[in-house]
Protein backbone atom coordinates (compact mmCIF):
# COMPACT_ATOMS: atom_id res chain seq x y z
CA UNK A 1 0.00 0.00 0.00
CA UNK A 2 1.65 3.15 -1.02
CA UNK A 3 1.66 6.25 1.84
CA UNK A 4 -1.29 8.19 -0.14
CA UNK A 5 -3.13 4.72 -0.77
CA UNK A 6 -5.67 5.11 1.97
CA UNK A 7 -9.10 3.85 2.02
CA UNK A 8 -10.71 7.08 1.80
CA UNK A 9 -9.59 10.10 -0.68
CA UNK A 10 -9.50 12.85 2.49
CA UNK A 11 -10.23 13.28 5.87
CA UNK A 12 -13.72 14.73 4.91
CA UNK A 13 -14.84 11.39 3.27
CA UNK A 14 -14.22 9.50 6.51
CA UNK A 15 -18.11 9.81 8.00
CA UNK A 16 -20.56 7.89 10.43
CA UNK A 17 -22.31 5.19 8.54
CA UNK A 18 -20.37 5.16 5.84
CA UNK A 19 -17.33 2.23 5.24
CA UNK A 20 -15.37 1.68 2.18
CA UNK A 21 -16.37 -2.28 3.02
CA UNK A 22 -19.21 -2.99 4.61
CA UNK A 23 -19.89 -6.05 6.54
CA UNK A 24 -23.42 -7.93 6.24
CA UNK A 25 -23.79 -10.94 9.30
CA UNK A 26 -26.17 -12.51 11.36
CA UNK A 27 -29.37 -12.23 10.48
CA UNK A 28 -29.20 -9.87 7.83
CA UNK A 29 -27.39 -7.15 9.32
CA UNK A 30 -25.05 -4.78 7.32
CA UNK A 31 -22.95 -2.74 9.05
CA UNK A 32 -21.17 0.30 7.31
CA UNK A 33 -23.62 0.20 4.71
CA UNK A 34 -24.66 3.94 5.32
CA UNK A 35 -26.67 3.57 8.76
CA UNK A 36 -25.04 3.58 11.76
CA UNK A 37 -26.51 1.10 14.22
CA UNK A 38 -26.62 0.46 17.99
CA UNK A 39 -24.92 -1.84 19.78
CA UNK A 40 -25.65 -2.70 23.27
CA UNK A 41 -23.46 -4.51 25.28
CA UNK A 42 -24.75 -6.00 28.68
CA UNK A 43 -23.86 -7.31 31.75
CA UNK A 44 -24.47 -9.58 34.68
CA UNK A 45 -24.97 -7.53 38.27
CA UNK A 46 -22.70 -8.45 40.80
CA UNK A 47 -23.27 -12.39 40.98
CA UNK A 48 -21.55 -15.79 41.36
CA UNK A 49 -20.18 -17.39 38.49
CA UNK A 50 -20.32 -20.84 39.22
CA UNK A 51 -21.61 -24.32 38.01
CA UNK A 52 -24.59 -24.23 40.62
CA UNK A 53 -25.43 -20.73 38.80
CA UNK A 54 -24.80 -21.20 35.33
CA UNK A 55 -28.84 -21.57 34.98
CA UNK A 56 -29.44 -18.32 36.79
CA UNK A 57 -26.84 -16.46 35.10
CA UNK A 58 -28.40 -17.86 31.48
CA UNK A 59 -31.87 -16.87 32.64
CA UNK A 60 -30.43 -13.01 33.34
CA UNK A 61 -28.86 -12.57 30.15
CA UNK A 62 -31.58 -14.15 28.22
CA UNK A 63 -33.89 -11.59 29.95
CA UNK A 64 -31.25 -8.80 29.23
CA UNK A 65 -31.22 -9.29 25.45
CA UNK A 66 -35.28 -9.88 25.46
CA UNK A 67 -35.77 -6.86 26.90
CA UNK A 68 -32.96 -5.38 24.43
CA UNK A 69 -34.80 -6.53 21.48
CA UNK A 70 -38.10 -5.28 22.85
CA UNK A 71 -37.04 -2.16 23.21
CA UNK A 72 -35.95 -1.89 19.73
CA UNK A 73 -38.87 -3.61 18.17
CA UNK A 74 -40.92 -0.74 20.45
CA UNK A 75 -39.25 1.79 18.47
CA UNK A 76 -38.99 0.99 15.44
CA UNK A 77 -35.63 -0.02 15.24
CA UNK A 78 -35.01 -2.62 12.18
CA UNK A 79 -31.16 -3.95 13.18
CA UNK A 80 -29.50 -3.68 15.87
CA UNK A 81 -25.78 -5.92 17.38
CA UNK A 82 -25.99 -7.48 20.78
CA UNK A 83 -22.20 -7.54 22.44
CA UNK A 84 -22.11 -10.60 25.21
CA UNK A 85 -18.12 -9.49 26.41
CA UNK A 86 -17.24 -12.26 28.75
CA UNK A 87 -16.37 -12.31 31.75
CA UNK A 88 -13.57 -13.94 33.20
CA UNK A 89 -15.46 -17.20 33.99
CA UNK A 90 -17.09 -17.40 31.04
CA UNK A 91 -13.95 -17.62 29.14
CA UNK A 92 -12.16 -19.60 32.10
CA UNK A 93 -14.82 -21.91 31.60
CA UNK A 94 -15.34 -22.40 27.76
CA UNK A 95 -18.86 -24.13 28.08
CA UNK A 96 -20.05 -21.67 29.83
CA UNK A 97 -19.06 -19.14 27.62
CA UNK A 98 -20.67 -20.68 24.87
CA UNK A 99 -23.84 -22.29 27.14
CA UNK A 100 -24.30 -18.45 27.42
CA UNK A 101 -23.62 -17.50 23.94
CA UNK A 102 -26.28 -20.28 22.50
CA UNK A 103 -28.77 -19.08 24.87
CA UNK A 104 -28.60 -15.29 23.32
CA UNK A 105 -28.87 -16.46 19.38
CA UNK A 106 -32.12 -17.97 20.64
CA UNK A 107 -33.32 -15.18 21.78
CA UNK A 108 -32.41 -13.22 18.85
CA UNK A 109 -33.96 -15.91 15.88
CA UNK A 110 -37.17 -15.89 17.89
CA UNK A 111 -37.14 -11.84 17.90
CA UNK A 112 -37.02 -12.55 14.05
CA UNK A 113 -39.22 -15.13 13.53
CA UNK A 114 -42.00 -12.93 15.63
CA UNK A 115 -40.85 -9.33 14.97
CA UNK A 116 -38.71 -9.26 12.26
CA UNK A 117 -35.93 -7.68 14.02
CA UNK A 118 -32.43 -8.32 12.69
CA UNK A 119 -29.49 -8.64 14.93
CA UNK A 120 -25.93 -10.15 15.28
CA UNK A 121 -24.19 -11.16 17.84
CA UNK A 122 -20.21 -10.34 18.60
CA UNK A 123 -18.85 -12.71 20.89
CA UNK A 124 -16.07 -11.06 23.06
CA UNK A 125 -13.49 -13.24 24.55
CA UNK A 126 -11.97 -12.41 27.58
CA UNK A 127 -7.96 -12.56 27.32
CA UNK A 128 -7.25 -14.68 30.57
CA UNK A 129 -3.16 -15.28 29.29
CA UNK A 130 -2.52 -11.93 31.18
CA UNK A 131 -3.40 -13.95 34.62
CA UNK A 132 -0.11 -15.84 34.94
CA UNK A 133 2.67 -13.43 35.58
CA UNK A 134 4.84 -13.23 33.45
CA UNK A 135 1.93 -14.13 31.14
CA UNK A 136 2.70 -17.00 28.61
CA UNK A 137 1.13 -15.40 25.33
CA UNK A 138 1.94 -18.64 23.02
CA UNK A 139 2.37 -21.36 25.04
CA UNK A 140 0.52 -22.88 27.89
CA UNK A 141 -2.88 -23.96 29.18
CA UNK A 142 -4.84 -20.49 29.28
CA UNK A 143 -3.78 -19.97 25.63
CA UNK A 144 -5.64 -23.46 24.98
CA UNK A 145 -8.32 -22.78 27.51
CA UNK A 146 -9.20 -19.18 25.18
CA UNK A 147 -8.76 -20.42 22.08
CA UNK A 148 -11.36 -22.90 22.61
CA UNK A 149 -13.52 -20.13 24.28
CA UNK A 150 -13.40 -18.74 20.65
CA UNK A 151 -14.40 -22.88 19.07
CA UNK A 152 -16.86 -23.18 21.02
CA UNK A 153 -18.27 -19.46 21.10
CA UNK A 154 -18.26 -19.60 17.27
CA UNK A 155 -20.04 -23.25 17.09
CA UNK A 156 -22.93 -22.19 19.51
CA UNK A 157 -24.27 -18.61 17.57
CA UNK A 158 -21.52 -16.15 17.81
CA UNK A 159 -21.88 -13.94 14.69
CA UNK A 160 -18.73 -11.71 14.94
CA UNK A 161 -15.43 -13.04 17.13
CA UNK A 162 -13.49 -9.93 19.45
CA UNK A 163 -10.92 -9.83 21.82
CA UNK A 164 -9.58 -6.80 23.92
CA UNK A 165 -6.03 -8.89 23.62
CA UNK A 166 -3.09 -7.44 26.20
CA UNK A 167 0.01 -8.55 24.94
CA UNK A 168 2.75 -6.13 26.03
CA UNK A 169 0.15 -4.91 28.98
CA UNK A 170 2.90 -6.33 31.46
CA UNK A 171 5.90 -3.87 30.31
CA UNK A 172 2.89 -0.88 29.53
CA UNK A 173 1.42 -0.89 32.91
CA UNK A 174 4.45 -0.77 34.62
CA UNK A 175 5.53 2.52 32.67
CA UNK A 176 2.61 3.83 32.46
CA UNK A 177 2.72 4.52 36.08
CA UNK A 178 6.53 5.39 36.29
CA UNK A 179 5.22 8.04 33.12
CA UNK A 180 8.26 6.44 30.76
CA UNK A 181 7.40 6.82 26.99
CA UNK A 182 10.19 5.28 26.24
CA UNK A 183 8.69 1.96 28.14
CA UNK A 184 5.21 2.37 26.53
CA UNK A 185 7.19 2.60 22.86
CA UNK A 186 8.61 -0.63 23.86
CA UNK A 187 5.42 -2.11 25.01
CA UNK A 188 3.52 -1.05 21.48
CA UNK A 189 6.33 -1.22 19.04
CA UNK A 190 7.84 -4.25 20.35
CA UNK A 191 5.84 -6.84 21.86
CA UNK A 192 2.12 -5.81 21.63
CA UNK A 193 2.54 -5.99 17.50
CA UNK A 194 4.07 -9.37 17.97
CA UNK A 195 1.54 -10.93 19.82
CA UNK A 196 -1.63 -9.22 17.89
CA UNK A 197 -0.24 -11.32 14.64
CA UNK A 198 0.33 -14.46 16.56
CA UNK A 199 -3.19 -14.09 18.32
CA UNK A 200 -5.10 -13.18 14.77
CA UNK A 201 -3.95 -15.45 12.84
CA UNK A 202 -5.73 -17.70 15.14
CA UNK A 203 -8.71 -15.76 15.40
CA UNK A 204 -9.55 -15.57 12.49
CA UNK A 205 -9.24 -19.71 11.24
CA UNK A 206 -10.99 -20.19 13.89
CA UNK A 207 -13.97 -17.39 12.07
CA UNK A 208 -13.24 -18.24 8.15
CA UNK A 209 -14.13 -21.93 9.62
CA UNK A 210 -17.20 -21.61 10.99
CA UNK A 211 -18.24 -18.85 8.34
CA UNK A 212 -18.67 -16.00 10.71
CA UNK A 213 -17.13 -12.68 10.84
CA UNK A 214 -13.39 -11.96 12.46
CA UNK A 215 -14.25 -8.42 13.99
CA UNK A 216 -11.18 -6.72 15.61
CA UNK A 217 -9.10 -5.57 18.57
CA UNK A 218 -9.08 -2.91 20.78
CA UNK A 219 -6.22 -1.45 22.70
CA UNK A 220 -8.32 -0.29 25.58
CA UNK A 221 -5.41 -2.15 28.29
CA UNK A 222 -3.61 0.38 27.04
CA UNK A 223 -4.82 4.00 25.55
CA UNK A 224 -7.76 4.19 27.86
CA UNK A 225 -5.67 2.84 30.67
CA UNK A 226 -3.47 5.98 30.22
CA UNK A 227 -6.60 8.16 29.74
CA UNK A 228 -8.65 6.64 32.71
CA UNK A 229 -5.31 7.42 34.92
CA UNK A 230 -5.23 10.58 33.44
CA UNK A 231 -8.73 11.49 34.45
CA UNK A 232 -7.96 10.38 37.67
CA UNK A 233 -4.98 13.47 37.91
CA UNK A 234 -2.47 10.48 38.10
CA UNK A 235 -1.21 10.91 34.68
CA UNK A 236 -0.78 13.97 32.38
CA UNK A 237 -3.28 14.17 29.58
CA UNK A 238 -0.64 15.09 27.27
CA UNK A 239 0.84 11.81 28.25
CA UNK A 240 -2.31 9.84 27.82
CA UNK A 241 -3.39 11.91 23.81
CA UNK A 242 0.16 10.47 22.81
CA UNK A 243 -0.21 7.01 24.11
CA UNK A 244 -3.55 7.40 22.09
CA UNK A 245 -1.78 7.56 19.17
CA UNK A 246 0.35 5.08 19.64
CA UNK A 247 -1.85 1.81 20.29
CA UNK A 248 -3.14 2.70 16.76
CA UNK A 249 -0.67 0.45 14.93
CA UNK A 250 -0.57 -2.19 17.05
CA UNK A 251 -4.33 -2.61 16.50
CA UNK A 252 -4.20 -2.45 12.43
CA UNK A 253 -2.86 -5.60 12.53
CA UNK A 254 -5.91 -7.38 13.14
CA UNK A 255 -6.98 -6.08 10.15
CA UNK A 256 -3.45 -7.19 8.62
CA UNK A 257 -4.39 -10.66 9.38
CA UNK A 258 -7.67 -10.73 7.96
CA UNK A 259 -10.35 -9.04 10.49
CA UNK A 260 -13.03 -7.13 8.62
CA UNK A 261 -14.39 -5.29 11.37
CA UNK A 262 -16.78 -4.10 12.96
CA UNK A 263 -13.65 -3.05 15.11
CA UNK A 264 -14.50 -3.15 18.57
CA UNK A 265 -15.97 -0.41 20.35
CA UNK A 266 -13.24 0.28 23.39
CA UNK A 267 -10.88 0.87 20.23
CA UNK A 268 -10.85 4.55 19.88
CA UNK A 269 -8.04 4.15 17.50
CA UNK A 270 -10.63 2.56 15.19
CA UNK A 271 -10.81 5.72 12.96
CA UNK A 272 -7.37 5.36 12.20
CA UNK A 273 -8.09 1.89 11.37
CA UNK A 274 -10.65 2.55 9.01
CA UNK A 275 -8.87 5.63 6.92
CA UNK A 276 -6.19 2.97 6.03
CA UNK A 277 -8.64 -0.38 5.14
CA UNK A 278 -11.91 1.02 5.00
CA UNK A 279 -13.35 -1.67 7.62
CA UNK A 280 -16.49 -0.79 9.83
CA UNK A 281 -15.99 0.44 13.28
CA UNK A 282 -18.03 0.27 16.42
CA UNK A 283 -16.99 3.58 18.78
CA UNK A 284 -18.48 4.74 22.15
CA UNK A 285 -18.52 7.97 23.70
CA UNK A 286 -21.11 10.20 25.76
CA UNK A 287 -23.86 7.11 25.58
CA UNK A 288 -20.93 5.20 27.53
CA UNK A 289 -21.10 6.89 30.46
CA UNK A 290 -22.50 4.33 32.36
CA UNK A 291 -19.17 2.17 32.15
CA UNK A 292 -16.64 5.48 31.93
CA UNK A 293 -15.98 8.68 31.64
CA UNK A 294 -14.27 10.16 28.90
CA UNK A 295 -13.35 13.39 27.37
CA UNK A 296 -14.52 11.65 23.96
CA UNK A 297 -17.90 12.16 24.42
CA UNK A 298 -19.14 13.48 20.42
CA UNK A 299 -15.99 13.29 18.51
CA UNK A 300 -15.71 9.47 19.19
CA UNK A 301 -18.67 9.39 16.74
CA UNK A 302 -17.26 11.08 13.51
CA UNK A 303 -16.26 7.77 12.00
CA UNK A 304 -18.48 4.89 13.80
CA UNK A 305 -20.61 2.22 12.56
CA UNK A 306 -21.84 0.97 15.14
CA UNK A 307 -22.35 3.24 18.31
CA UNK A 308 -21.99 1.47 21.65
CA UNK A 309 -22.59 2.33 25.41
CA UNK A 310 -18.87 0.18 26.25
CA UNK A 311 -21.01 -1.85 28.80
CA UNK A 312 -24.13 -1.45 31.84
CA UNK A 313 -25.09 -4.05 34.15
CA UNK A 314 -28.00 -5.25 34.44
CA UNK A 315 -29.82 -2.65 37.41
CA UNK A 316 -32.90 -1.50 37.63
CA UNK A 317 -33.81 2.33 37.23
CA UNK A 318 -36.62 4.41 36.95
CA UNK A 319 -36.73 4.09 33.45
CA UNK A 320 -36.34 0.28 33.42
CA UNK A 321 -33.62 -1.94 33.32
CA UNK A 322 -30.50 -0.34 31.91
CA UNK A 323 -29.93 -2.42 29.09
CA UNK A 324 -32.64 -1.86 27.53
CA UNK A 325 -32.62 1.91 28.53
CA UNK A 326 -29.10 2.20 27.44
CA UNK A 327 -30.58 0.30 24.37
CA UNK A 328 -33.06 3.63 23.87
CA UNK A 329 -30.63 6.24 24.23
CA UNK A 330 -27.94 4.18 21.42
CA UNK A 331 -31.25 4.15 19.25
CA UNK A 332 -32.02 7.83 19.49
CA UNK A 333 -28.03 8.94 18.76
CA UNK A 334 -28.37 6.58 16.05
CA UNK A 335 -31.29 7.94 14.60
CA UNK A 336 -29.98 11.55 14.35
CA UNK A 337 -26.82 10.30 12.50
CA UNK A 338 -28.87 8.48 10.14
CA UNK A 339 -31.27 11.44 9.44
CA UNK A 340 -28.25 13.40 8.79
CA UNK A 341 -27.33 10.97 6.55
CA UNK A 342 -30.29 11.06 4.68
CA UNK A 343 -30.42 14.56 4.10
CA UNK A 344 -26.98 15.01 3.09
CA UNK A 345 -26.02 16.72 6.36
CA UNK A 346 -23.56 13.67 7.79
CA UNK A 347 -20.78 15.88 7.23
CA UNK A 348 -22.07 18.89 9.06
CA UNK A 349 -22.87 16.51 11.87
CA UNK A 350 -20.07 14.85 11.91
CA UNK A 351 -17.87 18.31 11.71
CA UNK A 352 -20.52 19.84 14.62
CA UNK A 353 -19.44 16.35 16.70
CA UNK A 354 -15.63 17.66 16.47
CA UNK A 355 -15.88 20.89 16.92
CA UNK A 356 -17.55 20.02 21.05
CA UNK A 357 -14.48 18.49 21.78
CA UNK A 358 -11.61 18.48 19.96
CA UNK A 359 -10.19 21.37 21.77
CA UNK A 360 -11.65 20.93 25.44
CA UNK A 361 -8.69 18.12 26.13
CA UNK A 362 -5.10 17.12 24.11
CA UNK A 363 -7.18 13.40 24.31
CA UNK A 364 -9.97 14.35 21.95
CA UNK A 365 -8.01 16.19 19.72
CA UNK A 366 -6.41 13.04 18.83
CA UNK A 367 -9.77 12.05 17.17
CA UNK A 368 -10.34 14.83 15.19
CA UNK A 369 -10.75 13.94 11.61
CA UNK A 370 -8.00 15.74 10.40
CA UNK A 371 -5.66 14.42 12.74
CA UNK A 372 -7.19 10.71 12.23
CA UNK A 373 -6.41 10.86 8.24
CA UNK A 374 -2.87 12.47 8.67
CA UNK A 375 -1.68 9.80 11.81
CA UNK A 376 -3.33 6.73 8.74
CA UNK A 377 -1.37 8.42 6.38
CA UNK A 378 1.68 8.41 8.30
CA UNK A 379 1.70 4.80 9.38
CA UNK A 380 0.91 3.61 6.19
CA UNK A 381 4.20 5.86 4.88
CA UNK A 382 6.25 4.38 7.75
CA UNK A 383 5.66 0.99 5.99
CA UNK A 384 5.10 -2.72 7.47
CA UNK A 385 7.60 -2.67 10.68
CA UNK A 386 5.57 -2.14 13.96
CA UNK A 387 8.29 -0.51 15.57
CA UNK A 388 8.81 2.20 12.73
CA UNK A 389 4.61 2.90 12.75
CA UNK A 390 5.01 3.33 16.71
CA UNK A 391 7.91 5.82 16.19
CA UNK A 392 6.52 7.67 13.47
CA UNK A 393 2.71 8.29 15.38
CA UNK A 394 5.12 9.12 18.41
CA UNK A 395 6.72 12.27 16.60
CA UNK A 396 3.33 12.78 15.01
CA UNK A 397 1.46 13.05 18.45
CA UNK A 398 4.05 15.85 20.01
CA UNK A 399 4.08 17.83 16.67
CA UNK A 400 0.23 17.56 16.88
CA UNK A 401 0.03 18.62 21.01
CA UNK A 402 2.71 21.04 20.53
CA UNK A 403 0.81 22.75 16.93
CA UNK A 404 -2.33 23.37 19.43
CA UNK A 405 -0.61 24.74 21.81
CA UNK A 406 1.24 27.39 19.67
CA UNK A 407 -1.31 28.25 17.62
CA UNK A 408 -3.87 28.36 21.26
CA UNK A 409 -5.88 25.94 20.36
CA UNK A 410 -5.25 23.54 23.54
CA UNK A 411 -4.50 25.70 25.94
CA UNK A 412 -2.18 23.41 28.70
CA UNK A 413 -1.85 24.34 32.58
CA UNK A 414 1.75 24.32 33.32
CA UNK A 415 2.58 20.81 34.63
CA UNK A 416 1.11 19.19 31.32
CA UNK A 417 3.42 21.95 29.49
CA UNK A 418 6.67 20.65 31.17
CA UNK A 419 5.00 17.03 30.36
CA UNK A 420 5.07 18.12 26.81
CA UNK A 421 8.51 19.08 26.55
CA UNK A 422 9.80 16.17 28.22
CA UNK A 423 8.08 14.21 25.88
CA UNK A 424 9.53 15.91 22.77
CA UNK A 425 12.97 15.27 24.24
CA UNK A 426 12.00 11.53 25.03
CA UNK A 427 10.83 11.16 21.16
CA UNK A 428 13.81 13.14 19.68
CA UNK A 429 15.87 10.31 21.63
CA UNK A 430 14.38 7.35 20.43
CA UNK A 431 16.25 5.23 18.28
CA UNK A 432 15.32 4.47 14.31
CA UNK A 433 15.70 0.35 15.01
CA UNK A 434 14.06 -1.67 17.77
CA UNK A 435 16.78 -3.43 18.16
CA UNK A 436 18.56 -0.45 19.89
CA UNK A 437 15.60 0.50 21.88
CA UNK A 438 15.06 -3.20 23.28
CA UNK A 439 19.16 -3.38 24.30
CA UNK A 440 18.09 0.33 26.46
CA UNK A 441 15.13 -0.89 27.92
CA UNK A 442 15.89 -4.54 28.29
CA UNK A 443 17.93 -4.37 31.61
CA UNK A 444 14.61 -2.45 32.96
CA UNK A 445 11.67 -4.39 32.06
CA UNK A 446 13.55 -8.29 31.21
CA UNK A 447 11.91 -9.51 34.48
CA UNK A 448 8.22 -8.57 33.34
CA UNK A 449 7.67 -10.75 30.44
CA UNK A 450 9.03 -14.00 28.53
CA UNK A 451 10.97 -13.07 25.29
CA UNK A 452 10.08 -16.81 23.69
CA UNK A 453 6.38 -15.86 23.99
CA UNK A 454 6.84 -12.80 21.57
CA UNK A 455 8.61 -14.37 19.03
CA UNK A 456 12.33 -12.70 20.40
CA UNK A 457 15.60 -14.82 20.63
């Protein structure tokens, strides 16, 4: 792919509801097609996961996705995805994971036999590799135990296949919190890239097998570590809008390995995703509120496909129980995109969503359009090496943060200014070849992780 061979001829043809490759599943459902739909994503109240309550904890989240698919037949919405995102058990535990999984496509083909309704569901498997320390990413029995999470998820009704996948989480964590760039470079460049090709490839045989759809990655254990820190005054934001940048390439290469999207909603990278490959993207933003907060709250929707709430459990409010209520409020956010669609307003929408936000926090404007297109460009210039992408969105990010600052667009209180300029040294520092940065870092972080498991001598 040559650096001006993106999917989409400039940043102002990247737009809700609209991929360069759409992506039809389940029961009829297209996705990127030029409607952006909902998806809800749902989850058990605070409960016991165990053999004695695998009945109850069926019963809850067939009554979660019936009430779900009420909603939406109440108002008139025609398609719709249902996210089941396991939880630990349910992956730790493959049958259950699937029991759980066959008990939801159920639900949904009767909602289409009686209603008409179409839906799909995406299966998300929980990475439990990350619970050994240090975590054995190839080898080993949890490796087994997920991938046939994913078999048997796929066999009982799972329409699209996800994973929130964390390798390199055990070098970024610990330098997230010390605030080292140079340790989160490592972390993205080095070993999460690795690992996302060994872990796809898997994925999706395991999707092209049972004729369902490989969706895609998110680097949430990373970027919206750094921004939920952040938020929390425990890391500069200028710290967290770079480390946005940065989990973008080692997410693309799902995609690289043959996921079509929908990406995965915690992905806010996604945009960047789909300027290079023109895949469909779920995103989540204001509507998520009930699982985080985020500074992303409109401008996470410029480029989505699906639109997402990230996650609610399954409590009752005045309004009803909040997936289905969370299932209203998707539909109604949906709705306005779509009738800006249809009159040939998405753009002024989608430039309205931007505007709100871009220049409240260095985080969202990361995700403005502009910056989205250029930071696709630029990896796709920086060619096939994950290392080189990593660099090259690293010295993109600062020239980005410090542009908005000179020209007063992102105005910065002092301590994220010195943040700033630490980080331009730190980047003007870092090495052209991995190889150099992993001998610097290696004495540091060695202890944290198993080089055999990433594919290093």
């Amino acid at each position: 792919m040559a650096a001006n061979d993106l999917a989409y001829a400039s940043a102002k043809d990247l737009c809700f509801g609209l991929s360069r490759y759409p992506v039809t599943c389940g029961r009829g459902v297209v996705i990127g097609g030029g409607k952006v739909l909902p998806e809800v994503n749902f989850t058990l109240p605070p409960m016991l996961i165990r053999a004695d309550t695998m009945r109850e904890v069926c019963e809850r989240f067939r009554e979660m996705a019936r009430r779900i698919l009420q909603k939406a037949v109440d108002l008139g919405q025609e398609a719709l995805v249902l996210e089941f995102e396991h939880l630990y058990e349910l992956t730790l535990e493959p049958e259950w994971g699937a029991q759980v999984t066959a008990q939801l496509k159920e639900v949904q083909d009767e909602f289409m036999a009686k209603h008409g309704i179409r839906s799909a569901l995406r299966v998300t498997v929980a990475d439990i590799r990350e619970k050994d320390r240090p975590p054995r990413m190839r080898t080993g029995k949890l490796l087994e135990i997920m991938l046939r999470s994913f078999e048997l998820c796929a066999a009982a009704g799972a329409d699209i296949l996800s994973i929130e996948s964390t390798g390199g989480k055990e070098v970024s964590d610990k330098a997230l919190l010390e605030g080292n760039l140079e340790g989160i470079v490592y972390a993205l460049g080095a070993l999460a890239p690795r690992d996302m090709g060994f872990l796809w490839e898997r994925i999706v045989e395991i999707a092209l097998r049972h004729r369902i759809v490989p969706g895609g990655d998110t680097a949430c254990g990373f970027a919206n570590t750094a921004m939920q820190l952040a938020h929390q005054n425990m890391l500069p934001k200028v710290l967290a809008s770079v480390v946005r940048l940065l989990s973008a390439p080692r997410s693309l290469v799902a995609v690289e390995k043959g996921a079509t999207g929908p990406l995965k909603d915690c992905g806010y990278e996604n945009p960047i995703i789909k300027a290079i490959h023109g895949v469909p993207a779920s995103m989540e933003g204001k509507s998520s509120a009930c699982a985080h907060s985020s500074p992303l709250g409109n401008i996470a929707a410029c480029a989505c496909d699906l639109w997402s709430n990230e996650s609610v459990q399954d409590v009752r409010l005045l309004g009803g129980y909040s997936p289905e209520v969370f299932a209203e409020i998707l539909i109604y956010d949906c709705r306005l995109m779509n009738t800006a669609l249809a009159e040939g307003s998405g753009g002024f929408l989608r430039d309205l969503m931007a505007r709100s936000d871009r220049h409240l926090d260095p985080q969202a404007l990361m995700l403005d359009p502009e910056v989205v297109y250029e930071a696709a460009r630029r990896i796709v210039a920086a060619g096939g090496d994950g290392y080189t992408r990593v660099l090259a969105m690293a010295r993109f990010a600062v020239e980005i943060l410090r542009g908005a600052v000179r020209d007063g667009k992102v105005p910065l209180p002092a301590r994220e200014m010195r943040w700033l300029g630490a980080m331009e040294r730190t980047v003007a520092d870092l090495p052209e070849s991995e190889e150099e940065l992993l001998g610097r870092l290696d004495p540091v972080y060695r202890e944290l992780f198993v080089r055999s498991e990433y594919g290093l001598p």
